[in-house]
PDB file of N, CA and C in Angstrom:
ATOM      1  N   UNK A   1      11.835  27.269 -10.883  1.00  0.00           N
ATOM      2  CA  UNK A   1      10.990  27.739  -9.804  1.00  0.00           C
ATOM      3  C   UNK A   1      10.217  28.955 -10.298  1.00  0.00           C
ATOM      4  N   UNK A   2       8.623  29.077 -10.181  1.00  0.00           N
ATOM      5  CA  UNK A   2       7.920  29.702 -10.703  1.00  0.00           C
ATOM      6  C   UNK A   2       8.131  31.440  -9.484  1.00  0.00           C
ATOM      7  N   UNK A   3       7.831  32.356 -10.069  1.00  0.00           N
ATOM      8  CA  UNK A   3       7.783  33.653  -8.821  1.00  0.00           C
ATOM      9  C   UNK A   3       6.687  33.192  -8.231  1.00  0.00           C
ATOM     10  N   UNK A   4       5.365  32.487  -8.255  1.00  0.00           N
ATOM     11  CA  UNK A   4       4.464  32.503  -7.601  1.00  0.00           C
ATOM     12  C   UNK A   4       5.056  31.706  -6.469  1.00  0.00           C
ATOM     13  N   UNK A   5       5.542  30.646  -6.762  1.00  0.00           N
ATOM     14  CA  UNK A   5       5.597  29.946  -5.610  1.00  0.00           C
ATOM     15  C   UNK A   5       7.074  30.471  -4.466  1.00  0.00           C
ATOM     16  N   UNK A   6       7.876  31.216  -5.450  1.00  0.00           N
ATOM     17  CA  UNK A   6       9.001  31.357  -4.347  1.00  0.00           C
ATOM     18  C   UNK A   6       8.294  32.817  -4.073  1.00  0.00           C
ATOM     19  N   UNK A   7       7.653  33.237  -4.208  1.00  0.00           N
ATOM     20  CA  UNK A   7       6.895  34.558  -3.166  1.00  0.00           C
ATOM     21  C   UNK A   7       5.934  33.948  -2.366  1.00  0.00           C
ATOM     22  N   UNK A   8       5.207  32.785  -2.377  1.00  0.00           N
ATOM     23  CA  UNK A   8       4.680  32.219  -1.366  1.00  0.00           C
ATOM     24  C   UNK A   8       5.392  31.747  -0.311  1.00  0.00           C
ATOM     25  N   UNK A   9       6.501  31.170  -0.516  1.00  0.00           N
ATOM     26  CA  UNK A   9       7.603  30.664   0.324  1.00  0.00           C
ATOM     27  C   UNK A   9       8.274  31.823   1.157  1.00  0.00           C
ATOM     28  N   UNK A  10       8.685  33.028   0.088  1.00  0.00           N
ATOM     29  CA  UNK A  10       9.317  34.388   1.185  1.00  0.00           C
ATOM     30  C   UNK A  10       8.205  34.643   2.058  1.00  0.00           C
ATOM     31  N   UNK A  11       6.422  34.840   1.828  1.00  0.00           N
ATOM     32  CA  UNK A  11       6.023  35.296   2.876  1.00  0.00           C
ATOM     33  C   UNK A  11       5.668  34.410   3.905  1.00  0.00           C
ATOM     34  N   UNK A  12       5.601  32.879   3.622  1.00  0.00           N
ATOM     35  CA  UNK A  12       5.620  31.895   4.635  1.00  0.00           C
ATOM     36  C   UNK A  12       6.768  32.216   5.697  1.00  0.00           C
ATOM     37  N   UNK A  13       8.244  32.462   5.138  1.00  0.00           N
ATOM     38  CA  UNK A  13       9.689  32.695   5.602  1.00  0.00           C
ATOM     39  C   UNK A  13       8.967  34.257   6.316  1.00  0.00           C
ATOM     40  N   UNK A  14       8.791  34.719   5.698  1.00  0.00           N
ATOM     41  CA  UNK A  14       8.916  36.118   6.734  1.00  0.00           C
ATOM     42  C   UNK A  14       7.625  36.129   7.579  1.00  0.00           C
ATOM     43  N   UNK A  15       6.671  35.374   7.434  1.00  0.00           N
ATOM     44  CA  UNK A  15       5.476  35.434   8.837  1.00  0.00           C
ATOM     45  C   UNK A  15       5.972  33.884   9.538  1.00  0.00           C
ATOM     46  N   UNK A  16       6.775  33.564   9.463  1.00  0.00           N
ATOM     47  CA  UNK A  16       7.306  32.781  11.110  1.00  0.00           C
ATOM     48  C   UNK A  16       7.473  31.005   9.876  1.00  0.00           C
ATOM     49  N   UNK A  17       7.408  30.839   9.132  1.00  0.00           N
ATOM     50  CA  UNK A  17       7.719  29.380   8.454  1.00  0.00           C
ATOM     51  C   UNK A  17       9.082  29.303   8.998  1.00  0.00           C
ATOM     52  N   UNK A  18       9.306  28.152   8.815  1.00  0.00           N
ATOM     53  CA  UNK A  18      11.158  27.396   8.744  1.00  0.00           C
ATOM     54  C   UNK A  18      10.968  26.104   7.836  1.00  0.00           C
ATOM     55  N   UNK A  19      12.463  26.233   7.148  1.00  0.00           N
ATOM     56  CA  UNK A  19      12.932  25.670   6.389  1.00  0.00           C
ATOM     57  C   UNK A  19      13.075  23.975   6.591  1.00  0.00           C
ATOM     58  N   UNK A  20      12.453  22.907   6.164  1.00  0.00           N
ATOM     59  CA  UNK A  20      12.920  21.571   6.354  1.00  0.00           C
ATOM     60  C   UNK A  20      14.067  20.673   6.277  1.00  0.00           C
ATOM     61  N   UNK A  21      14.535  20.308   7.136  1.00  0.00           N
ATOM     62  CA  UNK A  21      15.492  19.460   6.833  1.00  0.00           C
ATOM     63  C   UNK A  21      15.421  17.955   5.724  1.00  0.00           C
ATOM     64  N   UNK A  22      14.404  18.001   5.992  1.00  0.00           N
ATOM     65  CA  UNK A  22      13.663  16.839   5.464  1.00  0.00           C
ATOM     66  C   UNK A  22      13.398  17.493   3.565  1.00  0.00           C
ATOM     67  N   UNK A  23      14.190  16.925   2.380  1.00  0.00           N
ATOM     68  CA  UNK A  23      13.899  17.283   0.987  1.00  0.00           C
ATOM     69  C   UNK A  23      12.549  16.768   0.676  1.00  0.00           C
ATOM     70  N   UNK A  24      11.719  17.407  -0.374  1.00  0.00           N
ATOM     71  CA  UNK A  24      10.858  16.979  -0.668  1.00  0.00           C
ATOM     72  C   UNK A  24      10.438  15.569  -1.361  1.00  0.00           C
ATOM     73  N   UNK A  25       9.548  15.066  -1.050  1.00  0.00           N
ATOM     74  CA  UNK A  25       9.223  13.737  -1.431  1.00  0.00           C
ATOM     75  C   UNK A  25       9.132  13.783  -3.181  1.00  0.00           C
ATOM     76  N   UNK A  26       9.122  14.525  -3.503  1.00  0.00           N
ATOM     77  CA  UNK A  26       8.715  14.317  -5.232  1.00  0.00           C
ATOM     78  C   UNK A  26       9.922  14.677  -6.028  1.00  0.00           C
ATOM     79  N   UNK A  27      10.318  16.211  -5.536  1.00  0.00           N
ATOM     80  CA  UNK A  27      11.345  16.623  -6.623  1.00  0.00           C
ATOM     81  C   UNK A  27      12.808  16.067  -5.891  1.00  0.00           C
ATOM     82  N   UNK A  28      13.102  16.480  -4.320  1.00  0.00           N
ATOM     83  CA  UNK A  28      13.726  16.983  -3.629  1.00  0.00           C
ATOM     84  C   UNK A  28      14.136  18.036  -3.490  1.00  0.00           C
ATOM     85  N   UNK A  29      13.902  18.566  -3.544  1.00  0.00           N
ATOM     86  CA  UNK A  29      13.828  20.203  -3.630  1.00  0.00           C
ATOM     87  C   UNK A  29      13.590  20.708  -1.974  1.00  0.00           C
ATOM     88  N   UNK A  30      13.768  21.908  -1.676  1.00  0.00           N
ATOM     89  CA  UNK A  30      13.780  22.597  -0.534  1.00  0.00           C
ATOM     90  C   UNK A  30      12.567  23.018  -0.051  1.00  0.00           C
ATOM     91  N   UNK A  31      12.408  23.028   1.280  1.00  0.00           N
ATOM     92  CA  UNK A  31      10.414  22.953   1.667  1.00  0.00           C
ATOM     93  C   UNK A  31      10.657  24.318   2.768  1.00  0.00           C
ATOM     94  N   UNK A  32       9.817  24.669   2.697  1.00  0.00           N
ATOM     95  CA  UNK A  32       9.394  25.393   4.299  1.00  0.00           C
ATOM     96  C   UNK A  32       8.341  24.602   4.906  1.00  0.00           C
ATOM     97  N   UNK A  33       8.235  25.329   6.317  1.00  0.00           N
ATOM     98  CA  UNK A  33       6.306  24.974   6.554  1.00  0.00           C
ATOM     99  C   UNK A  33       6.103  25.736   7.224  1.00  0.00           C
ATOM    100  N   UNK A  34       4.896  26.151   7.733  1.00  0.00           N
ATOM    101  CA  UNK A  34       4.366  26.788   8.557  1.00  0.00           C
ATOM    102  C   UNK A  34       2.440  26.142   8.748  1.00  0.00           C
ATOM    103  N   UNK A  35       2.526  26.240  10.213  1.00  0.00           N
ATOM    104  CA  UNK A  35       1.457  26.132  10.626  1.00  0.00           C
ATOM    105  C   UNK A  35       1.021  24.094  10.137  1.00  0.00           C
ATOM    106  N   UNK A  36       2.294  23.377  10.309  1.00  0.00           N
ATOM    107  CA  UNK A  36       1.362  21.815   9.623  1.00  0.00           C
ATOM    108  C   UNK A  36       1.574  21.556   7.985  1.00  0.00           C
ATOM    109  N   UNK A  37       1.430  22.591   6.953  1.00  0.00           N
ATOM    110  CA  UNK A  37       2.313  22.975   5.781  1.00  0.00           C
ATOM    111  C   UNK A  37       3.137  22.618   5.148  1.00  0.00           C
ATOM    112  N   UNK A  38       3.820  21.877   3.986  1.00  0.00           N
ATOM    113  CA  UNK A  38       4.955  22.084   4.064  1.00  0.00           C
ATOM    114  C   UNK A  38       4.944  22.163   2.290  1.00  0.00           C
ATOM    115  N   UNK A  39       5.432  23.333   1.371  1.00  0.00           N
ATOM    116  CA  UNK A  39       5.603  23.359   0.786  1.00  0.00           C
ATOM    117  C   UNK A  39       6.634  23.340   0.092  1.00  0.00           C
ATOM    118  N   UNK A  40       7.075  22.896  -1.384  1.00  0.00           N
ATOM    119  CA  UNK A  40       8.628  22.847  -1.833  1.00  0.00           C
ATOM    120  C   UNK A  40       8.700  24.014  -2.741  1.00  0.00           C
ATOM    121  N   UNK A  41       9.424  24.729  -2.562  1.00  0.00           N
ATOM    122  CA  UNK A  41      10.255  26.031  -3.354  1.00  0.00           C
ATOM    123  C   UNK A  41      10.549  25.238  -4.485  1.00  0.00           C
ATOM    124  N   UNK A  42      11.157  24.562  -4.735  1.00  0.00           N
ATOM    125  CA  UNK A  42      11.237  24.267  -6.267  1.00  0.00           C
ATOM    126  C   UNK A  42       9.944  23.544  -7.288  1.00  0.00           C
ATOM    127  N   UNK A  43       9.314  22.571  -6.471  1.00  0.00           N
ATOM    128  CA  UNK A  43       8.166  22.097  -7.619  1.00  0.00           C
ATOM    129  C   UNK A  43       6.596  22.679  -6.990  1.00  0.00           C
ATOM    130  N   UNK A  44       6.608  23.416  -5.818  1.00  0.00           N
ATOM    131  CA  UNK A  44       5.391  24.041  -5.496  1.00  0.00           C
ATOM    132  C   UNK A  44       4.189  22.799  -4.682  1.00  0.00           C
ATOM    133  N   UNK A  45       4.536  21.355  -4.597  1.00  0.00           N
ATOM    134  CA  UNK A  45       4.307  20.635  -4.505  1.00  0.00           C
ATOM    135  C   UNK A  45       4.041  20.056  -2.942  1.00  0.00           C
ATOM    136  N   UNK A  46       3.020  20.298  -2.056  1.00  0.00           N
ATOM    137  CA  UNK A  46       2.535  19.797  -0.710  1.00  0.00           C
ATOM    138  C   UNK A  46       2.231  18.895  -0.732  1.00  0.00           C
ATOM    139  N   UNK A  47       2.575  17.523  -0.044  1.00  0.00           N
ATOM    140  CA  UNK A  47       2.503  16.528  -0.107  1.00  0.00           C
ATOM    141  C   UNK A  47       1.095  16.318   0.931  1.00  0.00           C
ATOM    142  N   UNK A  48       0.405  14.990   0.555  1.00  0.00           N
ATOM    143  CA  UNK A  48      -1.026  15.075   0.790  1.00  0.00           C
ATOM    144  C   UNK A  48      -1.217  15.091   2.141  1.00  0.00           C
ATOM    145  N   UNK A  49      -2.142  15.476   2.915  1.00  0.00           N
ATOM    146  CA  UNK A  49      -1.927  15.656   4.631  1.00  0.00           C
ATOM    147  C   UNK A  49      -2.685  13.885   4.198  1.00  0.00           C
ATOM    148  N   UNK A  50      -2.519  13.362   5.733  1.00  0.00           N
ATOM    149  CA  UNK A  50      -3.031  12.487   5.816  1.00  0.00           C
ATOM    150  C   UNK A  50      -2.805  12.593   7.679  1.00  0.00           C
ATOM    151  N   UNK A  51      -4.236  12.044   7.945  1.00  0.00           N
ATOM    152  CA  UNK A  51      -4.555  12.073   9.371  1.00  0.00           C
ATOM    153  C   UNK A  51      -4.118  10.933   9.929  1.00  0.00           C
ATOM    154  N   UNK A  52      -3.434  11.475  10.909  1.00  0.00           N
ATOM    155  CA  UNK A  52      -2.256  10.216  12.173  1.00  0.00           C
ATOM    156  C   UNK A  52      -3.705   9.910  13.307  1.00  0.00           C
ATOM    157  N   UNK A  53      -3.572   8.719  12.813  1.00  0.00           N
ATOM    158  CA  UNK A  53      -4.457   8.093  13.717  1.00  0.00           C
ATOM    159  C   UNK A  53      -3.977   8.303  15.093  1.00  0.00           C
ATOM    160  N   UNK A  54      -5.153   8.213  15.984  1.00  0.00           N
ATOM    161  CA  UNK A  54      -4.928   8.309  17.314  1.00  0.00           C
ATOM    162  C   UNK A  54      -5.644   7.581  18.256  1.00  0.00           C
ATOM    163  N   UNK A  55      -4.727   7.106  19.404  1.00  0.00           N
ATOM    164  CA  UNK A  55      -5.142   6.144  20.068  1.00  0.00           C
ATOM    165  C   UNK A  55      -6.334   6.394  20.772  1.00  0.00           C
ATOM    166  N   UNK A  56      -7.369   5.684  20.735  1.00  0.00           N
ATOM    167  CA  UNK A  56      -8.466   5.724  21.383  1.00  0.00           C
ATOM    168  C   UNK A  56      -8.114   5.680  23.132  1.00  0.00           C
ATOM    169  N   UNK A  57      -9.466   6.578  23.383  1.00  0.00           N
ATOM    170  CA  UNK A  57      -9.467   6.493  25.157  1.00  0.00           C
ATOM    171  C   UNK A  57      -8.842   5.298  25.846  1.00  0.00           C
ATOM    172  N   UNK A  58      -9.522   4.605  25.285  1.00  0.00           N
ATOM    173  CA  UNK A  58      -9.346   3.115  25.551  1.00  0.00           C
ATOM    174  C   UNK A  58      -8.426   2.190  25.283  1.00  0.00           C
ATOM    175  N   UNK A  59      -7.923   2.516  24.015  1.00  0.00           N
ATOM    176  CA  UNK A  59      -6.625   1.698  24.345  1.00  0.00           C
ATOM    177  C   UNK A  59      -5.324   2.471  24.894  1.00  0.00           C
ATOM    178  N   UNK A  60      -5.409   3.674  25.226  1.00  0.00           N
ATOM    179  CA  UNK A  60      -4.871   4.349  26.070  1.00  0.00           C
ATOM    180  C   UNK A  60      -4.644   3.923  27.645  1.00  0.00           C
ATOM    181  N   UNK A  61      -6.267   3.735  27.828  1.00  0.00           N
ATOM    182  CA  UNK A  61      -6.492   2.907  29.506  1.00  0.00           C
ATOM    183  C   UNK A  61      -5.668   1.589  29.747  1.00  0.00           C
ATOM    184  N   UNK A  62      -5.700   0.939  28.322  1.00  0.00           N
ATOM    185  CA  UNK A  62      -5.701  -0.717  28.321  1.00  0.00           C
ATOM    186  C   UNK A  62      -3.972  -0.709  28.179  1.00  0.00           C
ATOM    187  N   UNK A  63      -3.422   0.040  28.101  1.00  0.00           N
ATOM    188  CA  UNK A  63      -1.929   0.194  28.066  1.00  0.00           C
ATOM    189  C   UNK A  63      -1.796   0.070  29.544  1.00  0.00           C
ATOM    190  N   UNK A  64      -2.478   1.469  30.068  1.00  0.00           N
ATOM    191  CA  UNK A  64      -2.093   1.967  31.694  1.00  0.00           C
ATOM    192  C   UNK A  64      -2.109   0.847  32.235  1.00  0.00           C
ATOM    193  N   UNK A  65      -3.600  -0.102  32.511  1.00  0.00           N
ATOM    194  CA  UNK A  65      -3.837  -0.907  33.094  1.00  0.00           C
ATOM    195  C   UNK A  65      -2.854  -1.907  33.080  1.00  0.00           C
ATOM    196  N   UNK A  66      -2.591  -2.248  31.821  1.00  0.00           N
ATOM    197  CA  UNK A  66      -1.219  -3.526  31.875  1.00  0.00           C
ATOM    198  C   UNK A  66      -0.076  -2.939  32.296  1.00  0.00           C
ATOM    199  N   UNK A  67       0.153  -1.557  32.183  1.00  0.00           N
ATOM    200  CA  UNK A  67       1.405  -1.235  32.894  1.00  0.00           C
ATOM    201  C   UNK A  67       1.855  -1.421  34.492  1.00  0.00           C
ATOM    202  N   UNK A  68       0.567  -0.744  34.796  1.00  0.00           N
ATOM    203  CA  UNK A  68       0.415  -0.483  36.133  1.00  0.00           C
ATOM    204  C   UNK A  68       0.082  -2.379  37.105  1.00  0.00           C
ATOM    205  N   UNK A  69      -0.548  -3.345  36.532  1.00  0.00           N
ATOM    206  CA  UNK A  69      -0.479  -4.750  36.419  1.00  0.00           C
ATOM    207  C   UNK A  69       0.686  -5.647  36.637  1.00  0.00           C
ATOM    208  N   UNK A  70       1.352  -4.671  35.528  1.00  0.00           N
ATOM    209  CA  UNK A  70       2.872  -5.733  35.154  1.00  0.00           C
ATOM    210  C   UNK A  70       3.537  -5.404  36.089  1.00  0.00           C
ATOM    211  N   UNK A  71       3.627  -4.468  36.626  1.00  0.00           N
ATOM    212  CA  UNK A  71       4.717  -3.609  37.809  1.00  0.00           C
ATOM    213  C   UNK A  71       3.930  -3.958  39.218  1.00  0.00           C
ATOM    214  N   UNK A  72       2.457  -4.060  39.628  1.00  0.00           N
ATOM    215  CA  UNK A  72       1.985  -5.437  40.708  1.00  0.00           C
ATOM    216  C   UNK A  72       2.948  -5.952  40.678  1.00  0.00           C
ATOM    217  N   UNK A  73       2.976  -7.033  39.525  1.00  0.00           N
ATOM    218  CA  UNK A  73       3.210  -8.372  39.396  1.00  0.00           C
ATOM    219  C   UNK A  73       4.626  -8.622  39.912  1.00  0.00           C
ATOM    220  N   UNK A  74       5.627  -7.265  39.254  1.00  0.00           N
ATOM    221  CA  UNK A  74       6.703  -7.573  39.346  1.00  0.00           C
ATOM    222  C   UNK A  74       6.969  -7.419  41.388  1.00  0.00           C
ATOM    223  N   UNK A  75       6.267  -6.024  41.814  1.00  0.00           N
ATOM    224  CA  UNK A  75       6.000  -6.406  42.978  1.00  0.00           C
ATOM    225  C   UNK A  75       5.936  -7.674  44.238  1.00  0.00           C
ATOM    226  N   UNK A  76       4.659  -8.158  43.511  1.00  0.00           N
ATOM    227  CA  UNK A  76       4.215  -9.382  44.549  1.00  0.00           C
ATOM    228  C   UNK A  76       5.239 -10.499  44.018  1.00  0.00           C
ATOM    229  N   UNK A  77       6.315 -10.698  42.630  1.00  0.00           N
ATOM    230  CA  UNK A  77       6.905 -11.912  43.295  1.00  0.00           C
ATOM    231  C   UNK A  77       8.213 -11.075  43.524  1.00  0.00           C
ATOM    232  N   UNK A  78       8.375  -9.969  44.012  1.00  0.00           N
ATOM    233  CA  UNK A  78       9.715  -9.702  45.089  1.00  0.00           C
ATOM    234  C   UNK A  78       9.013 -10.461  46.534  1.00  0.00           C
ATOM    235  N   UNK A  79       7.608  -9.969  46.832  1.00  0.00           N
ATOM    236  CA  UNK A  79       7.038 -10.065  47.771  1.00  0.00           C
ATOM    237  C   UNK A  79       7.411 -11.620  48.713  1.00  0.00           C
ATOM    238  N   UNK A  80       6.640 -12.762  47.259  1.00  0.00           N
ATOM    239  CA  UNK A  80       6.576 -14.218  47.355  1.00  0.00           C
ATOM    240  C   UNK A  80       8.391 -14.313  47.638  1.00  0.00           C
ATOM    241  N   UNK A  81       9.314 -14.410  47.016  1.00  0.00           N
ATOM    242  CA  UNK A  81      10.289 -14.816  47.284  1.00  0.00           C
ATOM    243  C   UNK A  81      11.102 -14.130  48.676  1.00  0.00           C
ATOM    244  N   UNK A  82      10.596 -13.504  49.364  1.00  0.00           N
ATOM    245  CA  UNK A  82      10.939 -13.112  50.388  1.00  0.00           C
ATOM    246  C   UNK A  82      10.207 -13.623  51.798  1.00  0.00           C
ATOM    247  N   UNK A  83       9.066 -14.576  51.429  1.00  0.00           N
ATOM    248  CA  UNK A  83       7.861 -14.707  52.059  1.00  0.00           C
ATOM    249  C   UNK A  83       8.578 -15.921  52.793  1.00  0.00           C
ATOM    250  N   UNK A  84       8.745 -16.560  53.806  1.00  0.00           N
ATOM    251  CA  UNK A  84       8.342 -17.570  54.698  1.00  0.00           C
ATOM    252  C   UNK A  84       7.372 -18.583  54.270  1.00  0.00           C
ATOM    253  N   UNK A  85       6.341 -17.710  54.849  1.00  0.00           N
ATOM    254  CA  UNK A  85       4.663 -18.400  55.430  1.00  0.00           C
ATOM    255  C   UNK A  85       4.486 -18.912  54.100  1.00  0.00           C
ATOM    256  N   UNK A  86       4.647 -20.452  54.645  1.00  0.00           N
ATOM    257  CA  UNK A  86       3.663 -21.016  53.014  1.00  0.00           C
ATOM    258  C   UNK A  86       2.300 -20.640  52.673  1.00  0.00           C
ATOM    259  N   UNK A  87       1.368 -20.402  54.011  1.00  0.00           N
ATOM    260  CA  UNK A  87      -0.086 -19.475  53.263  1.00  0.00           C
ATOM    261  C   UNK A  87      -0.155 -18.422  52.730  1.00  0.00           C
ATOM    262  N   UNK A  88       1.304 -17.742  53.149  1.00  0.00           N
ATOM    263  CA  UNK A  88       1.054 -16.228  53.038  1.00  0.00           C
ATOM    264  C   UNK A  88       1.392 -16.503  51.574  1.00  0.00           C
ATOM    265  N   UNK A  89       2.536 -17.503  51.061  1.00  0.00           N
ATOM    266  CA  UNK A  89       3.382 -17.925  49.647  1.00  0.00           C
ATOM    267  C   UNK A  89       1.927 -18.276  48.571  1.00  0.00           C
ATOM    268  N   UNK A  90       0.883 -18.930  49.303  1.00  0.00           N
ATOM    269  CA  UNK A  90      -0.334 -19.201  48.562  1.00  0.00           C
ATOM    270  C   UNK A  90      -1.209 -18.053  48.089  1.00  0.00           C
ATOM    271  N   UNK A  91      -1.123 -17.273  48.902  1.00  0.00           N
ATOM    272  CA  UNK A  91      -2.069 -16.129  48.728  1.00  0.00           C
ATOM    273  C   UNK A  91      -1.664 -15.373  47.685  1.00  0.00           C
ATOM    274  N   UNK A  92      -0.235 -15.020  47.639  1.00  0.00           N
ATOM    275  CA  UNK A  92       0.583 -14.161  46.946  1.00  0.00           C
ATOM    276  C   UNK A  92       0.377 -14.688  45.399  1.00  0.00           C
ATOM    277  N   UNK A  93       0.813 -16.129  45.616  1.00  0.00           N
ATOM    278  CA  UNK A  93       0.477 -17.254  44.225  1.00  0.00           C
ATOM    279  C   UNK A  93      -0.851 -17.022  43.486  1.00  0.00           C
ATOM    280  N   UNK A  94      -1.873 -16.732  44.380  1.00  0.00           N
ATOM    281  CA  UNK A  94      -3.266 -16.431  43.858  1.00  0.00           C
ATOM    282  C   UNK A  94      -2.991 -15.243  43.033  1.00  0.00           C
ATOM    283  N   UNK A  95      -2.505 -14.389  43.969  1.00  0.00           N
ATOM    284  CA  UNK A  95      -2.873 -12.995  42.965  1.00  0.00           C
ATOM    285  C   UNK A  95      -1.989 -12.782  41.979  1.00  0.00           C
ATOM    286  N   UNK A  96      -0.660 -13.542  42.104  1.00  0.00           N
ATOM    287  CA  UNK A  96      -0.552 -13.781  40.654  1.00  0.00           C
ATOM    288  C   UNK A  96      -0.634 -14.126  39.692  1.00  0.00           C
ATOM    289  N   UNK A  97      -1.394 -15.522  39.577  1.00  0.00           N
ATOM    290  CA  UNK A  97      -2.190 -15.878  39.027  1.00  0.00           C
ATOM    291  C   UNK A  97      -3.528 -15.363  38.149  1.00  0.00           C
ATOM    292  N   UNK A  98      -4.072 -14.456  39.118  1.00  0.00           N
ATOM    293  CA  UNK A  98      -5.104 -13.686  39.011  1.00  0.00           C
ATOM    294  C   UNK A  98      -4.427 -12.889  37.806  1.00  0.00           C
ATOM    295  N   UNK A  99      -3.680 -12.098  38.586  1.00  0.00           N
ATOM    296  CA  UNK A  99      -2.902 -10.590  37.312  1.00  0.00           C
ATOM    297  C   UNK A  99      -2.591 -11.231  36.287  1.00  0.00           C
ATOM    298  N   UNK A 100      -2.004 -12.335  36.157  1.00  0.00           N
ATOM    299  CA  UNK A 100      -1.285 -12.610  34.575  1.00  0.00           C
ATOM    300  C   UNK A 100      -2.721 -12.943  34.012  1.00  0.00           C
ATOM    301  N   UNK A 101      -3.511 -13.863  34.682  1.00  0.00           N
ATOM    302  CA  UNK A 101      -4.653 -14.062  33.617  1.00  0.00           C
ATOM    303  C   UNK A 101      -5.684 -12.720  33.076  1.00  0.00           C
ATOM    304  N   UNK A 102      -5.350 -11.609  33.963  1.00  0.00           N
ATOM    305  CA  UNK A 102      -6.046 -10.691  34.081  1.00  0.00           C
ATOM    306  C   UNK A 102      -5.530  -9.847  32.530  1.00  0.00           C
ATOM    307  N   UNK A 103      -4.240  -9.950  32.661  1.00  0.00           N
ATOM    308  CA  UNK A 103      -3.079  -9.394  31.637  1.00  0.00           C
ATOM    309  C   UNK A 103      -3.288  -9.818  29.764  1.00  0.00           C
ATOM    310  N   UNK A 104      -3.764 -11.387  30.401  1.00  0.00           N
ATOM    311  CA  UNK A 104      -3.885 -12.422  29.180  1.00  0.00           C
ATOM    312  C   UNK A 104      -4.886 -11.624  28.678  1.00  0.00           C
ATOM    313  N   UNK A 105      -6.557 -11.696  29.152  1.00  0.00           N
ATOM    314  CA  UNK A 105      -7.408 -11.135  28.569  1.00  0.00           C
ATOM    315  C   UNK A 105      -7.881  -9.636  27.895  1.00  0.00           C
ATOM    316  N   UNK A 106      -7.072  -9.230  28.442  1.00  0.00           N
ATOM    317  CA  UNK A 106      -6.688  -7.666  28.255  1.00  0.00           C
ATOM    318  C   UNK A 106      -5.929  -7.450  26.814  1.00  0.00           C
ATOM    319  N   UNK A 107      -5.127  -8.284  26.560  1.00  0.00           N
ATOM    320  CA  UNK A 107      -4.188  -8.467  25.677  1.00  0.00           C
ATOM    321  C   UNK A 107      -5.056  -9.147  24.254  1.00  0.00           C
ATOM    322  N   UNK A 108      -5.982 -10.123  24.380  1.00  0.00           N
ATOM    323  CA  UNK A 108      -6.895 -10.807  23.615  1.00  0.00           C
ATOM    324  C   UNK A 108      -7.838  -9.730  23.228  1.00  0.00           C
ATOM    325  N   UNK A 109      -8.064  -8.866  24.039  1.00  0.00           N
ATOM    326  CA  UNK A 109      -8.881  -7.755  23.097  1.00  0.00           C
ATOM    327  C   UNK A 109      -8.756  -6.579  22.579  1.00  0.00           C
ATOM    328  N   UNK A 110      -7.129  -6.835  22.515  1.00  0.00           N
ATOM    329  CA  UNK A 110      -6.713  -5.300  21.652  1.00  0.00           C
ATOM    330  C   UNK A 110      -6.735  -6.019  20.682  1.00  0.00           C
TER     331      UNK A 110
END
């Protein structure tokens, strides 16, 4: 371990870094990080950032929507099996119908 790098590491450690549980990917050796960071005390070695994709607006929505859909659904057939009225049993049938196909297409364009 070079002094450059374990004096980078003490002042990471003494302005607010912590130590990883996680050994380093190359040497294994001992890391701090601070701030996103994470450097290894023994080979000096930061492993490459790489950007975590993130879910678009939209398929954010397209989750909600099927969530909030699926839980209708599960709804209206408590609804249907409690139902009597064979029109009322038809109507109910429609809109489920409706939601699952609604579900299908939703699903075809993620």
């Amino acid at each position: 371990m070079s002094k450059d790098i374990r004096k980078r590491a003490v002042d990471m450690l003494l302005n607010g870094a912590t130590l990883l549980s996680e050994p380093c990917p190359y040497c294994s050796g001992v890391r701090v990080r601070k701030e996103g960071h994470a450097l290894c005390i023994n080979c000096g070695k930061e492993p490459e950032e790489r950007e975590i994709p993130k879910e678009s607006e939209r398929e954010i929505e397209k989750t909600f929507l099927e969530e909030t859909l699926e839980k209708k659904l599960g709804a209206l057939s408590e609804e249907l099996n409690q139902e009597s009225n064979h029109e009322k049993q038809q109507e109910i049938l429609k809109s489920i119908n409706s939601i699952i196909e609604t579900i299908e297409r939703i699903k075809k364009k993620q």
